[in-house]
Protein backbone atom coordinates (compact mmCIF):
# COMPACT_ATOMS: atom_id res chain seq x y z
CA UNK A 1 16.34 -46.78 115.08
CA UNK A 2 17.05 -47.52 118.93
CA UNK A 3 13.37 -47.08 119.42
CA UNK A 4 12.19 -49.47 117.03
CA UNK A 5 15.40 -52.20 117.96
CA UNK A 6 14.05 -52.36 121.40
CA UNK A 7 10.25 -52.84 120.64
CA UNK A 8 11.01 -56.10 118.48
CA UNK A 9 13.13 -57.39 121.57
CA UNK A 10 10.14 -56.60 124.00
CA UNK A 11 7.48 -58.50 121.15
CA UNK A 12 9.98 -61.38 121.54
CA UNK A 13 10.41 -61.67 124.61
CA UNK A 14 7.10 -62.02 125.17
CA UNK A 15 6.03 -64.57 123.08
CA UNK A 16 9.05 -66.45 124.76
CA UNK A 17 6.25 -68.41 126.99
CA UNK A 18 5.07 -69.96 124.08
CA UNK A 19 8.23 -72.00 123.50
CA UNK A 20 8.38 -72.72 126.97
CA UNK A 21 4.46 -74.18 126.95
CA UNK A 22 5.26 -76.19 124.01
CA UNK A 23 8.47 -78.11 125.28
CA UNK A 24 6.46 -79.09 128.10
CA UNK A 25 3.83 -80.33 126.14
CA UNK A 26 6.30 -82.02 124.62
CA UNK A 27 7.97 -83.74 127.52
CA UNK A 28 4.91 -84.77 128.81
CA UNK A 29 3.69 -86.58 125.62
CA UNK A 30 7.27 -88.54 125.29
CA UNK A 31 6.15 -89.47 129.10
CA UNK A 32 3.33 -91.20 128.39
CA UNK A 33 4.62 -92.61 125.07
CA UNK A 34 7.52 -94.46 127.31
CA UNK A 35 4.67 -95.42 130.18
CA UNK A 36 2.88 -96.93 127.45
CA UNK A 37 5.16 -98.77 126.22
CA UNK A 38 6.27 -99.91 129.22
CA UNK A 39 3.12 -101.28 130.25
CA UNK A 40 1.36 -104.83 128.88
CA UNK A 41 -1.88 -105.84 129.07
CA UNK A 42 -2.88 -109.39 130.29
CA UNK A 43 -5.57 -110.75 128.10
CA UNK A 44 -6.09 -113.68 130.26
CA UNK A 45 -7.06 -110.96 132.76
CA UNK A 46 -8.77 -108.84 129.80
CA UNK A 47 -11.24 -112.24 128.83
CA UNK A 48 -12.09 -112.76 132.53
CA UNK A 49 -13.11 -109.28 133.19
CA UNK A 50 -15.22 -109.86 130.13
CA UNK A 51 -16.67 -112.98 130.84
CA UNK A 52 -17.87 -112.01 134.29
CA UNK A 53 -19.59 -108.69 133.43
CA UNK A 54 -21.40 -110.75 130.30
CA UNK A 55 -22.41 -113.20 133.34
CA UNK A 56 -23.05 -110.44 135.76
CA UNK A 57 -25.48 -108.07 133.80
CA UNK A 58 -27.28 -111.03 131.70
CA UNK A 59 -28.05 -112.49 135.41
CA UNK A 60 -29.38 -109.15 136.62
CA UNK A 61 -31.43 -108.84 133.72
CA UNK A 62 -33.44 -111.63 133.72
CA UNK A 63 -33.90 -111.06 137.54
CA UNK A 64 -34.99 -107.44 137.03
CA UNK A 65 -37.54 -109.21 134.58
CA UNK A 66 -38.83 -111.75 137.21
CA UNK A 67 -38.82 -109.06 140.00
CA UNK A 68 -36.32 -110.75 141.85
CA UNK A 69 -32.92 -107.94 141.26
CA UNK A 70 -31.51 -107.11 143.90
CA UNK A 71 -28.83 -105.07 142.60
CA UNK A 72 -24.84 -105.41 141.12
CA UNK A 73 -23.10 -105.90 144.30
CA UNK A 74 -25.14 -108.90 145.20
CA UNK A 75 -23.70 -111.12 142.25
CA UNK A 76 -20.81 -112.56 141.33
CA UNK A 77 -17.60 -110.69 141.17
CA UNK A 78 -16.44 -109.38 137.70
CA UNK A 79 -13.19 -110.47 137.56
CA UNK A 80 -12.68 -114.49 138.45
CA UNK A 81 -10.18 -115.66 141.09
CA UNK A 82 -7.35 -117.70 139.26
CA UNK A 83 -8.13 -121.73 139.36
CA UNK A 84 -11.83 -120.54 139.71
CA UNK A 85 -13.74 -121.98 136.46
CA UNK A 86 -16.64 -119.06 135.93
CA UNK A 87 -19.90 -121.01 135.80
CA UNK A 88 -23.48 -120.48 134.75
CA UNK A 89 -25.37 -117.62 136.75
CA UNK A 90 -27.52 -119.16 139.20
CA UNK A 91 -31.00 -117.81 138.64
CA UNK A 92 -33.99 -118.60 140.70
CA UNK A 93 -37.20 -118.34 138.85
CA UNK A 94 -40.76 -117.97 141.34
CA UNK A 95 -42.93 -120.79 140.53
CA UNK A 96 -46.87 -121.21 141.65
CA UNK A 97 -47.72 -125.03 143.05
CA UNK A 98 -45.63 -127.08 139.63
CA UNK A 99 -44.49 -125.83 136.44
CA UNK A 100 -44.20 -122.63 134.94
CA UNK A 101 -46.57 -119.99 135.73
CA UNK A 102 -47.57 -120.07 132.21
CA UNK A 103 -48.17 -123.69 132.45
CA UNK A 104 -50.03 -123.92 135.82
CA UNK A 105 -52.64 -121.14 134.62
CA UNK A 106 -53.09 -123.72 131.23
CA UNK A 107 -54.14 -126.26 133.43
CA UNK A 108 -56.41 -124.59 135.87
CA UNK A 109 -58.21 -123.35 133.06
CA UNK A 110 -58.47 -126.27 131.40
CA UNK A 111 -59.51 -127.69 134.59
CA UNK A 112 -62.37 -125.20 134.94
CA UNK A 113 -63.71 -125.60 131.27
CA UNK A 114 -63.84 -129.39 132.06
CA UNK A 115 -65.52 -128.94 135.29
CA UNK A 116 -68.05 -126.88 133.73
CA UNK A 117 -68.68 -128.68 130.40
CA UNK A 118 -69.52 -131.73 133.03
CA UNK A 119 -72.07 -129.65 135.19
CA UNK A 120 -73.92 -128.55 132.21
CA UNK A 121 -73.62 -131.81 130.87
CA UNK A 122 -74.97 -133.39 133.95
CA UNK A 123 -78.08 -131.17 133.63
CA UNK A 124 -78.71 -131.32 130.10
CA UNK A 125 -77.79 -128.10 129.05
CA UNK A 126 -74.02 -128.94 127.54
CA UNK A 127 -75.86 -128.22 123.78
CA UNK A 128 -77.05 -125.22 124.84
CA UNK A 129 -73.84 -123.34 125.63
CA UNK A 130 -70.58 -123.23 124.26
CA UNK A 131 -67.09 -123.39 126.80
CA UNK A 132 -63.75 -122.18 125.22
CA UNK A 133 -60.19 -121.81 126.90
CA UNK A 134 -58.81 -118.55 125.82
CA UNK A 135 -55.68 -116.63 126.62
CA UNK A 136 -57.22 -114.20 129.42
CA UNK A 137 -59.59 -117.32 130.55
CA UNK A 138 -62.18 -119.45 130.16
CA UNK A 139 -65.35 -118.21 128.04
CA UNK A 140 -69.00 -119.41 128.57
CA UNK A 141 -70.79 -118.45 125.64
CA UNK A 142 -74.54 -117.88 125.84
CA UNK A 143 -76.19 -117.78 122.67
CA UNK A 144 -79.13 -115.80 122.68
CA UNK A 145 -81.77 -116.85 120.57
CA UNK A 146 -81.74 -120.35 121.78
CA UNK A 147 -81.96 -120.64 125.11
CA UNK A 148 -82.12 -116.99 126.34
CA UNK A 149 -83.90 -113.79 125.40
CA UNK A 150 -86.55 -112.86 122.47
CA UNK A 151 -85.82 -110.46 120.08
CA UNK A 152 -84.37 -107.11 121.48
CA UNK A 153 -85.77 -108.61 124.46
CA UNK A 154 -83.37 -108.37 128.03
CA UNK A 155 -85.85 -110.82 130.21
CA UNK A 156 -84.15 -114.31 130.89
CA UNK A 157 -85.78 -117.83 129.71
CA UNK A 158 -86.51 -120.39 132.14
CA UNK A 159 -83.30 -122.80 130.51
CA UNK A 160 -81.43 -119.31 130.44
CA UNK A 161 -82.11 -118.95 134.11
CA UNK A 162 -80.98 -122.57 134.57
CA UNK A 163 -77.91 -122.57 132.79
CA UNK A 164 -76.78 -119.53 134.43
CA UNK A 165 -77.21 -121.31 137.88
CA UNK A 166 -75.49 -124.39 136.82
CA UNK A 167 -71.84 -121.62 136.13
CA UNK A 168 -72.70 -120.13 139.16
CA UNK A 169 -72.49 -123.02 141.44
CA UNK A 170 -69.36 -123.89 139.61
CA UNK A 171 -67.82 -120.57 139.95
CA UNK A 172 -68.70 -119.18 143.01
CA UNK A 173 -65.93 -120.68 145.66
CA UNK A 174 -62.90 -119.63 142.58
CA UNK A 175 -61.50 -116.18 143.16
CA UNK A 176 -61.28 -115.27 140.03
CA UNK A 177 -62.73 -112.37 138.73
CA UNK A 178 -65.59 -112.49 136.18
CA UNK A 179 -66.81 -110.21 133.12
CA UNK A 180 -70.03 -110.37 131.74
CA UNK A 181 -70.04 -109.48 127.90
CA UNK A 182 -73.28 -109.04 125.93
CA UNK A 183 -73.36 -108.57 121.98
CA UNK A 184 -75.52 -108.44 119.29
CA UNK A 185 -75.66 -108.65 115.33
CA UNK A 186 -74.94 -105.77 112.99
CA UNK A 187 -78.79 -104.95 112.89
CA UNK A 188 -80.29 -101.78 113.43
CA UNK A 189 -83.08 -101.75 116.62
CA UNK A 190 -86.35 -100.13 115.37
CA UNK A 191 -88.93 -98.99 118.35
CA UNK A 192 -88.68 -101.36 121.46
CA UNK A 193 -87.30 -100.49 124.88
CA UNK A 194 -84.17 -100.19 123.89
CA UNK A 195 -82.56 -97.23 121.87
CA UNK A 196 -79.44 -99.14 120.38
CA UNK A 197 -77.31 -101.98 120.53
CA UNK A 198 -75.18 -101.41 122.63
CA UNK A 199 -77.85 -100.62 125.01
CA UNK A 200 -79.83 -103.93 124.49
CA UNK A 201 -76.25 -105.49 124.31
CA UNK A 202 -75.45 -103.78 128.12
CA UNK A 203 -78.81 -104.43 129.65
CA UNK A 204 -78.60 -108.40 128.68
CA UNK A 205 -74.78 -108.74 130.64
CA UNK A 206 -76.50 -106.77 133.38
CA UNK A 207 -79.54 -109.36 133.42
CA UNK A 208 -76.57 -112.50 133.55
CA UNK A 209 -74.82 -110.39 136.34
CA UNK A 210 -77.44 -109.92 138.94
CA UNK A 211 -78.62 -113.63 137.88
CA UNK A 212 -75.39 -114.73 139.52
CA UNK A 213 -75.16 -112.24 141.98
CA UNK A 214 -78.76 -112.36 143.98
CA UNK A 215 -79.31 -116.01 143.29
CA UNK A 216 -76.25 -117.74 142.96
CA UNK A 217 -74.25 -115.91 145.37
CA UNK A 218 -71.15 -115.16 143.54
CA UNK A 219 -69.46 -112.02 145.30
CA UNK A 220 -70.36 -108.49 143.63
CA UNK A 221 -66.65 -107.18 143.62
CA UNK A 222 -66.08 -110.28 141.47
CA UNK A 223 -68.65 -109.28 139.04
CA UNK A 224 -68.48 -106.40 136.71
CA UNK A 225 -70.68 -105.81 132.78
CA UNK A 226 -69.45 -104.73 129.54
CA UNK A 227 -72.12 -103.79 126.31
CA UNK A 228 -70.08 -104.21 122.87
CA UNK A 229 -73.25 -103.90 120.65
CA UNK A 230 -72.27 -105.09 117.30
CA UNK A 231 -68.59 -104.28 117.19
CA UNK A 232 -66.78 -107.87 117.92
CA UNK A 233 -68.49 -110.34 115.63
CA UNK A 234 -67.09 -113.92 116.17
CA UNK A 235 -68.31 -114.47 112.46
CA UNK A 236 -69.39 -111.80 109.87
CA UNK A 237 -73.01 -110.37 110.00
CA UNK A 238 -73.21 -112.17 106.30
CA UNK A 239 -76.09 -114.64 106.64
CA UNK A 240 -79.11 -115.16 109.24
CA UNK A 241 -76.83 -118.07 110.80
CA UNK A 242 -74.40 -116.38 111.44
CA UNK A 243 -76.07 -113.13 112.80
CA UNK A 244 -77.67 -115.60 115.13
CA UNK A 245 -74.38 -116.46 116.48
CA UNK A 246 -72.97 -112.96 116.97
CA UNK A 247 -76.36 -112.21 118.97
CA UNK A 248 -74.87 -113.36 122.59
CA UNK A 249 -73.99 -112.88 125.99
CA UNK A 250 -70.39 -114.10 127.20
CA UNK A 251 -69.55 -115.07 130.90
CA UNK A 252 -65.76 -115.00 131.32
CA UNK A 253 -63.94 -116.23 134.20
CA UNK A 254 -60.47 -114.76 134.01
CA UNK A 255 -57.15 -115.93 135.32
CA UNK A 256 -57.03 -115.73 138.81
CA UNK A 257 -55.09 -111.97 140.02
CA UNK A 258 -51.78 -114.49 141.29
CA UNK A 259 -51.47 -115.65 137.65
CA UNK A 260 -52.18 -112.37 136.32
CA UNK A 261 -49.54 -110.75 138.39
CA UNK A 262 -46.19 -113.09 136.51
């Protein structure tokens, strides 16, 4: 009996910790309860800490965007001084010569087409080609079978030649870049130089390229070719007409690299 008496007082003794680990668990949870509610919270305080971090990040943002950021601790501060009245952010937004960027690249290409639709005009050629403003630039579209090359023919006309020279004297003092796009109709080639479309298609932008490379002088790292055979039709392959209009070569001056760039 004394044996077995004095191993219950040793199991109790120690598990004794136990109750000491939970009082102080206990104590230190009534702490915070009474530092809790001791404390208050300011809202005023609360909505200007708010207001300025909405102002701060939505600032940094749209600079980050414009590839102006220049990081958090260069704005304003995220709490507002009392009597201070938090204002817009100030955001300063690059501009090229007036407007937006957007706007300015609208109205140099419309500005080019117009130059150009008044140089072919002036030599008689303004029915013979086609000028569109598009979203990457402005578009001179050579048709082929009027003014251009024969049948899965590469070899320039004489009013081809011309019209080429008349963009090229318009074009050659821009930096722009330009592509050279050649296309054809959804018909198969059969015998001829030329082993498919998009060869024939290739081998016509090349023909345009050179034409305003060795006579017109436009630089050669403005210049490059692309061959898209059959694959963009402006119209469907459905009638003669139309096939007629899908066989073509387009000269596209695109948006200058500054424009690009925004």
């Amino acid at each position: 009996m004394g044996k077995r008496a004095q191993g219950e007082a040793e199991a109790e003794n120690a598990e004794r910790w136990l109750l000491t680990y939970a009082d102080m668990i206990t104590l230190l949870l009534a702490l915070f309860v009474v530092l809790f509610a001791m404390s208050s919270i300011s809202q005023k305080k609360f909505d200007e800490f708010k207001t300025g971090l909405l102002q701060t990040f939505s600032q940094m943002q749209l600079q980050s965007a414009l590839k102006g950021g220049t990081g958090l601790l260069q704005h304003r501060a995220l709490v507002t001084h009392p009597g201070v009245t938090p204002g817009p952010p100030q955001i300063s937004i690059p501009q090229t010569g007036s407007g937006t960027p957007a706007t300015t690249t609208s109205q140099a290409n419309n500005q080019l087409a117009a130059e150009l639709k008044a140089a072919l005009a002036k030599a008689n050629l303004a029915s013979d080609v086609q000028v569109v403003v598009e979203t990457r630039g402005v578009v001179v579209r050579l048709l082929s079978d009027k003014v251009f090359f024969d049948t899965d023919s590469a070899s320039l006309g004489a009013v081809g030649r011309e019209v080429i020279n008349v963009i090229g004297s318009v074009v050659k003092s821009l930096p722009n870049d330009i592509v050279v796009e050649g296309y054809t109709d959804s018909a198969p080639i059969v015998g001829g130089p030329f082993s498919s479309n998009f060869e024939l298609s290739a081998v016509r932008a090349v023909t345009v390229l050179e034409q305003l490379m060795r006579t017109d002088g436009v630089s050669a790292d403005r210049l490059s070719a692309t061959g898209f055979g059959a694959t963009h039709p402006i119209v469907p392959n459905s009638t003669p007409a139309n096939m007629a209009l899908n066989r073509r070569v387009d000269v596209v001056i695109l948006n200058s690299k500054a424009s690009n760039r925004l």
